[in-house]
Protein backbone atom coordinates (compact mmCIF):
# COMPACT_ATOMS: atom_id res chain seq x y z
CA UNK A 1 0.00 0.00 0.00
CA UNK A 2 1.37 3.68 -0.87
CA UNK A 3 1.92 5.92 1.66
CA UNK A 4 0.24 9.36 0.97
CA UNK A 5 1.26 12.04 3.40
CA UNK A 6 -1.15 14.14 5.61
CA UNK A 7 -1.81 17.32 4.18
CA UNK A 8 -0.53 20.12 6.17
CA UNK A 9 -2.56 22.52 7.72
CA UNK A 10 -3.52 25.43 6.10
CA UNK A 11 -1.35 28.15 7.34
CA UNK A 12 -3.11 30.94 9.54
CA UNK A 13 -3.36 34.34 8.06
CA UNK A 14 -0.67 37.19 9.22
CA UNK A 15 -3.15 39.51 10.53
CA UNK A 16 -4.87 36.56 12.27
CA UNK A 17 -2.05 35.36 13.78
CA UNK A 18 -0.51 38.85 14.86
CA UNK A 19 -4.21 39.39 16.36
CA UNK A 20 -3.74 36.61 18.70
CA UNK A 21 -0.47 36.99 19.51
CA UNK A 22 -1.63 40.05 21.61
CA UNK A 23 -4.10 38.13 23.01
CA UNK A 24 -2.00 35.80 24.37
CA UNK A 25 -3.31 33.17 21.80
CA UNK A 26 -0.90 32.02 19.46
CA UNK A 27 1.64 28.91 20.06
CA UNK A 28 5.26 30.02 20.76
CA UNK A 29 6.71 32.09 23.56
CA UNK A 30 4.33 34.30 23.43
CA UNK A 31 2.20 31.59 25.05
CA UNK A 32 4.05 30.71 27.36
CA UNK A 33 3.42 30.96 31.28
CA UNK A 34 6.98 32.79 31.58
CA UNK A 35 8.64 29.44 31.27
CA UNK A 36 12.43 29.66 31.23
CA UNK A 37 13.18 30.06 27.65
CA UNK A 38 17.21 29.10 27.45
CA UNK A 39 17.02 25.45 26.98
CA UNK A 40 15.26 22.36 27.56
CA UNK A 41 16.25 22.12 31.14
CA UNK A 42 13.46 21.84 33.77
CA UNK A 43 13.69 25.52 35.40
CA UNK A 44 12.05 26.79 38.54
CA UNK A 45 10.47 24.46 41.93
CA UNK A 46 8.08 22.00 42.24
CA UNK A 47 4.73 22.43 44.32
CA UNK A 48 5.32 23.76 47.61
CA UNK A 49 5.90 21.53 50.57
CA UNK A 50 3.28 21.74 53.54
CA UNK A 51 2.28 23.75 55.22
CA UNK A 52 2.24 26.72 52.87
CA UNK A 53 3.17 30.23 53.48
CA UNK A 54 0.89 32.33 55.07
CA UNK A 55 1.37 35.52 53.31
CA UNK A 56 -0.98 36.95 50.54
CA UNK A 57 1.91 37.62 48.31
CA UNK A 58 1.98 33.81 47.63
CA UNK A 59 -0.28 32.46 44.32
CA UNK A 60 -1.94 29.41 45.94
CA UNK A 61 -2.12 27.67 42.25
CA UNK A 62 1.60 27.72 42.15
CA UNK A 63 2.15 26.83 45.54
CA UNK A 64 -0.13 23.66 44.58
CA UNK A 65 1.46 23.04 41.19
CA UNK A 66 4.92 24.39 41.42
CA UNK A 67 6.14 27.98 39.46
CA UNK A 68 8.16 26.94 36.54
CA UNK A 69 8.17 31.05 35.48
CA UNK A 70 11.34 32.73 33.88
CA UNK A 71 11.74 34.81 37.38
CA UNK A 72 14.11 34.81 40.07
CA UNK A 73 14.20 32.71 42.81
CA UNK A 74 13.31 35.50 45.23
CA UNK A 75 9.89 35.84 43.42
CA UNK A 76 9.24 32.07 43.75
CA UNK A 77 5.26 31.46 44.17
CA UNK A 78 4.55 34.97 44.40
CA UNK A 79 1.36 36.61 42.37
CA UNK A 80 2.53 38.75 38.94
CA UNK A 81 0.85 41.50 41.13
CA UNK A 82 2.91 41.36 43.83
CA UNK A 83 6.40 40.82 41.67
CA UNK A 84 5.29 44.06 40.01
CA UNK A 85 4.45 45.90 43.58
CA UNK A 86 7.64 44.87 44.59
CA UNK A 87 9.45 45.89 41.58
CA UNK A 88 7.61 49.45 41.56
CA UNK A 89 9.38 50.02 44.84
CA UNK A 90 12.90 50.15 43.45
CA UNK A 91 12.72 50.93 39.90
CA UNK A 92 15.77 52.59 38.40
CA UNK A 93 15.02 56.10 37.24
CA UNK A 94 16.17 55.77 33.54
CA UNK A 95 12.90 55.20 30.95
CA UNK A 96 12.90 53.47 27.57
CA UNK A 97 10.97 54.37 24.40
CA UNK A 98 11.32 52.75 21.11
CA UNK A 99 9.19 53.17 17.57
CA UNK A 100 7.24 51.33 16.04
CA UNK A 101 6.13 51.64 12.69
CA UNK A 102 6.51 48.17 10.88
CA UNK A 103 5.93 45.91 13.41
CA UNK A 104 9.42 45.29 14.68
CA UNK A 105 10.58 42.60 16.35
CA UNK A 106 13.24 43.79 17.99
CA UNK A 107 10.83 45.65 20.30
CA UNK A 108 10.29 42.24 22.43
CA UNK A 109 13.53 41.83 23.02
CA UNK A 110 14.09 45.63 23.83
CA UNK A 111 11.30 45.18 26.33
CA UNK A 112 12.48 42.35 27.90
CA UNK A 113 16.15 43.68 28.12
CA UNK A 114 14.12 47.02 29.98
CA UNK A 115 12.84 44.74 32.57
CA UNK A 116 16.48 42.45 33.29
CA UNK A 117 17.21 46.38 34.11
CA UNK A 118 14.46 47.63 35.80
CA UNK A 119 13.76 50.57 33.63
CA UNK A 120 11.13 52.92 34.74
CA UNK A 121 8.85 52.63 32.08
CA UNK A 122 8.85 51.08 28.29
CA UNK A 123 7.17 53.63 25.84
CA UNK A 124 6.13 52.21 22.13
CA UNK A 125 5.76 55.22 19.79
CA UNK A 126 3.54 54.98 16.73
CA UNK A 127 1.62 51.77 16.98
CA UNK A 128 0.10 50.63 19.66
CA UNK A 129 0.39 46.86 18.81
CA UNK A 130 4.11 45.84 19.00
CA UNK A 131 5.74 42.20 18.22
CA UNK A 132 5.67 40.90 21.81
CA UNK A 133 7.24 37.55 20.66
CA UNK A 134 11.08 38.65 21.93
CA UNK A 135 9.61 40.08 25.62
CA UNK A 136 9.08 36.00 26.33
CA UNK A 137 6.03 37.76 28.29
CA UNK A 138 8.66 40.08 30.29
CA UNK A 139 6.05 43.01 29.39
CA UNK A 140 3.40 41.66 32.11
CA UNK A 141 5.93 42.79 34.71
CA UNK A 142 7.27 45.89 33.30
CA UNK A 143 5.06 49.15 32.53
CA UNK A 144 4.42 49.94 29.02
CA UNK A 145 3.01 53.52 28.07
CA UNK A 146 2.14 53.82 24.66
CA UNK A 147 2.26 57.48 22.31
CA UNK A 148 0.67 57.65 18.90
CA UNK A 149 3.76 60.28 17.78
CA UNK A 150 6.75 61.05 18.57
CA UNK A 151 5.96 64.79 18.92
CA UNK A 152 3.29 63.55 21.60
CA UNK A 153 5.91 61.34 23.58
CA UNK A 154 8.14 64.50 23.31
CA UNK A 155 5.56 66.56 25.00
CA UNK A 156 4.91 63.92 27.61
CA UNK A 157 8.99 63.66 28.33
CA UNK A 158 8.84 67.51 28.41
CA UNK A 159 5.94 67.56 30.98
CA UNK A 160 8.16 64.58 33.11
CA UNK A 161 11.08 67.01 33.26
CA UNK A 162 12.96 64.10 31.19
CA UNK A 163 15.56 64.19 28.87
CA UNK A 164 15.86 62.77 26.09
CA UNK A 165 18.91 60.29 25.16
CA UNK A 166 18.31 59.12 21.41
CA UNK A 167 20.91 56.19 20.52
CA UNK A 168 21.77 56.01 16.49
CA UNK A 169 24.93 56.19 15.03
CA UNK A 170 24.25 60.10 13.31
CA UNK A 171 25.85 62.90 12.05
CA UNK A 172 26.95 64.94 15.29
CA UNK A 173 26.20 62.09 17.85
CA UNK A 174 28.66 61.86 20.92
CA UNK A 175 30.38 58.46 21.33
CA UNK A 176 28.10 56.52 24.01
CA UNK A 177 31.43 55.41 25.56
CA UNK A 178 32.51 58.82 26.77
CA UNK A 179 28.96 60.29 27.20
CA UNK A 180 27.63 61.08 31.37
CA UNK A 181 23.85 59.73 31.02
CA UNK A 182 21.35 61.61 33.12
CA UNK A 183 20.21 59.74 36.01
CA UNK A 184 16.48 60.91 35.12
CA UNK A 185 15.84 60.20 30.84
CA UNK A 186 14.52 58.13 28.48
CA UNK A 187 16.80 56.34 26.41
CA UNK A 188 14.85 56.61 22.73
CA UNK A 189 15.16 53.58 20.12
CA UNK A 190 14.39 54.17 16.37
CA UNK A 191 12.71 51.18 14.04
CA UNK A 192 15.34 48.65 12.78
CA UNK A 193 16.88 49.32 9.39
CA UNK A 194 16.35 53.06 9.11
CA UNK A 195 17.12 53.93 13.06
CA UNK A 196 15.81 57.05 14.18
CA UNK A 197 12.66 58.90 12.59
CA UNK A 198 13.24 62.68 12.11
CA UNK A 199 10.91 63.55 14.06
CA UNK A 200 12.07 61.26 17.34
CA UNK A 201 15.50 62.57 16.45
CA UNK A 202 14.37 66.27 16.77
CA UNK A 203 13.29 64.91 20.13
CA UNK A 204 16.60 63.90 21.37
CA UNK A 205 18.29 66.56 23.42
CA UNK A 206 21.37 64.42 23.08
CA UNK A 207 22.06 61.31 20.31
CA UNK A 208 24.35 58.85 21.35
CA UNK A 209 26.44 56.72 18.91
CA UNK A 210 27.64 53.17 19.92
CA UNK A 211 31.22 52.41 19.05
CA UNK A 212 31.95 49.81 16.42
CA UNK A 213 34.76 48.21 14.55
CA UNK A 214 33.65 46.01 11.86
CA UNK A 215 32.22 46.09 8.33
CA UNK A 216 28.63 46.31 9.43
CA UNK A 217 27.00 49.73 9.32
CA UNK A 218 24.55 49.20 12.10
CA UNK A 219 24.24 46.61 14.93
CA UNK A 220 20.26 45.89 15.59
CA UNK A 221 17.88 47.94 18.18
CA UNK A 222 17.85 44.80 20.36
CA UNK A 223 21.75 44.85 21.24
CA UNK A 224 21.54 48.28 21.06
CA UNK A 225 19.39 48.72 23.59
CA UNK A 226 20.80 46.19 25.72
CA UNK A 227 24.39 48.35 25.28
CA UNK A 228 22.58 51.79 25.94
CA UNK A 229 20.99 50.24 29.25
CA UNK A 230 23.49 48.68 30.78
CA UNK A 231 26.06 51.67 29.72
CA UNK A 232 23.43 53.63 32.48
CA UNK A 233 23.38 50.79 34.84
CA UNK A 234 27.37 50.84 34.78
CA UNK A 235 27.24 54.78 35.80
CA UNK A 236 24.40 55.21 38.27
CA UNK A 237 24.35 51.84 40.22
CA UNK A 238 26.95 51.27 42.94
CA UNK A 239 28.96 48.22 43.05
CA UNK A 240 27.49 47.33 46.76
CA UNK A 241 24.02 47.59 45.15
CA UNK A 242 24.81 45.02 42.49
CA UNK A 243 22.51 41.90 42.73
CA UNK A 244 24.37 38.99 43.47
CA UNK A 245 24.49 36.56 40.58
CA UNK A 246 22.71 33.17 40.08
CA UNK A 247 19.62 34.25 41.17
């Protein structure tokens, strides 16, 4: 008898699928209960021995079931509400904003990078539905403001008393490297490819440029990002208040 193959399932429509992806829908990471994303490896604890914590920080489903999230171990069992309460208390004081006008998805990982380093706020200007694949569901623990323009999140960084620190490798930016960061700003992002918009560059108070040495004209938003962050992190955090690693 001949084999004939199963025919293979019709393949879902973009727009469908990008629909529910932001709802939390769609197969992949973005599914995912913040599982550990690195490797195969069986991350997190188990369910909780008895008796069980009597605080109302704990989830009881996870205590029953065990947390297998992406978070540290300090946040083991506790409700997404209450890792977010606990995060708003100690926030750093540097925000992120990043465009996004083609669906870009380098904004999940620019998201998700934002909350490894505790950045105030993400903003998302231009549209409000961004590629959350990359954040590996980061964004339910990290604030995310969104502004239609750039000239509106201008105004609202204006209003904040914040300055703004655009990173693209322009005509007249100051080398990152050598550059004092404000403790208070937003650290603004263009769209992969074309970087900056003029309009989010006539933002920028200052424009940052990242050092680089190869044959590539650009690196992408994502490492970017993660440079630009950390580059703050390095200058305003104190080595005693440095997390301990492994956690």
């Amino acid at each position: 008898m001949s084999h004939v193959p199963a025919a293979e399932p019709a393949a879902e429509p973009a727009a469908d699928l990008d629909a529910r992806r932001d709802a939390g829908l769609a197969a992949g990471p973005d599914r995912d209960d913040d599982r550990d994303d690195r490797d195969d490896r069986v991350v997190g604890v188990g369910p909780h021995p008895l008796p069980w914590p009597d605080d109302p920080r704990y989830d009881p489903e996870l205590l029953a079931e065990g947390d297998r999230r992406n978070v540290v171990d300090g946040y083991r069992y506790w409700t997404r509400e209450a890792i977010v309460a606990d995060l708003d208390t100690r926030r750093h004081e540097f925000h992120v904003a990043v465009e996004n006008w083609q669906h870009d998805m380098n904004i999940g990982s620019v998201v998700r990078t934002a909350n490894a380093f505790l950045a105030r706020e993400v903003h998302i200007v231009g549209r409000r539905r961004w590629n959350r694949r990359g954040a590996m569901v980061t964004d339910r623990y990290q604030h995310v403001r969104h502004h239609a323009t750039a000239e509106e999140f201008a105004a609202w960084a204006a209003a904040e008393g914040l300055p703004v620190v655009g990173i693209d490798n322009l005509p007249g930016a100051v080398p990152l490297e050598t550059t004092e960061l404000p403790r208070r700003c937003v650290l603004l992002f263009g769209q992969e490819g074309p970087g900056l918009s003029e309009a989010a560059w006539a933002a920028s108070q200052t424009v940052c440029s990242i050092a680089q040495f190869g044959s590539t004209r650009s690196i992408n938003a994502g490492a970017a990002a993660a440079i630009a962050m950390h580059t703050w992190i390095v200058q305003h955090v104190p080595a005693s208040e440095l997390p301990p690693s492994g956690v």
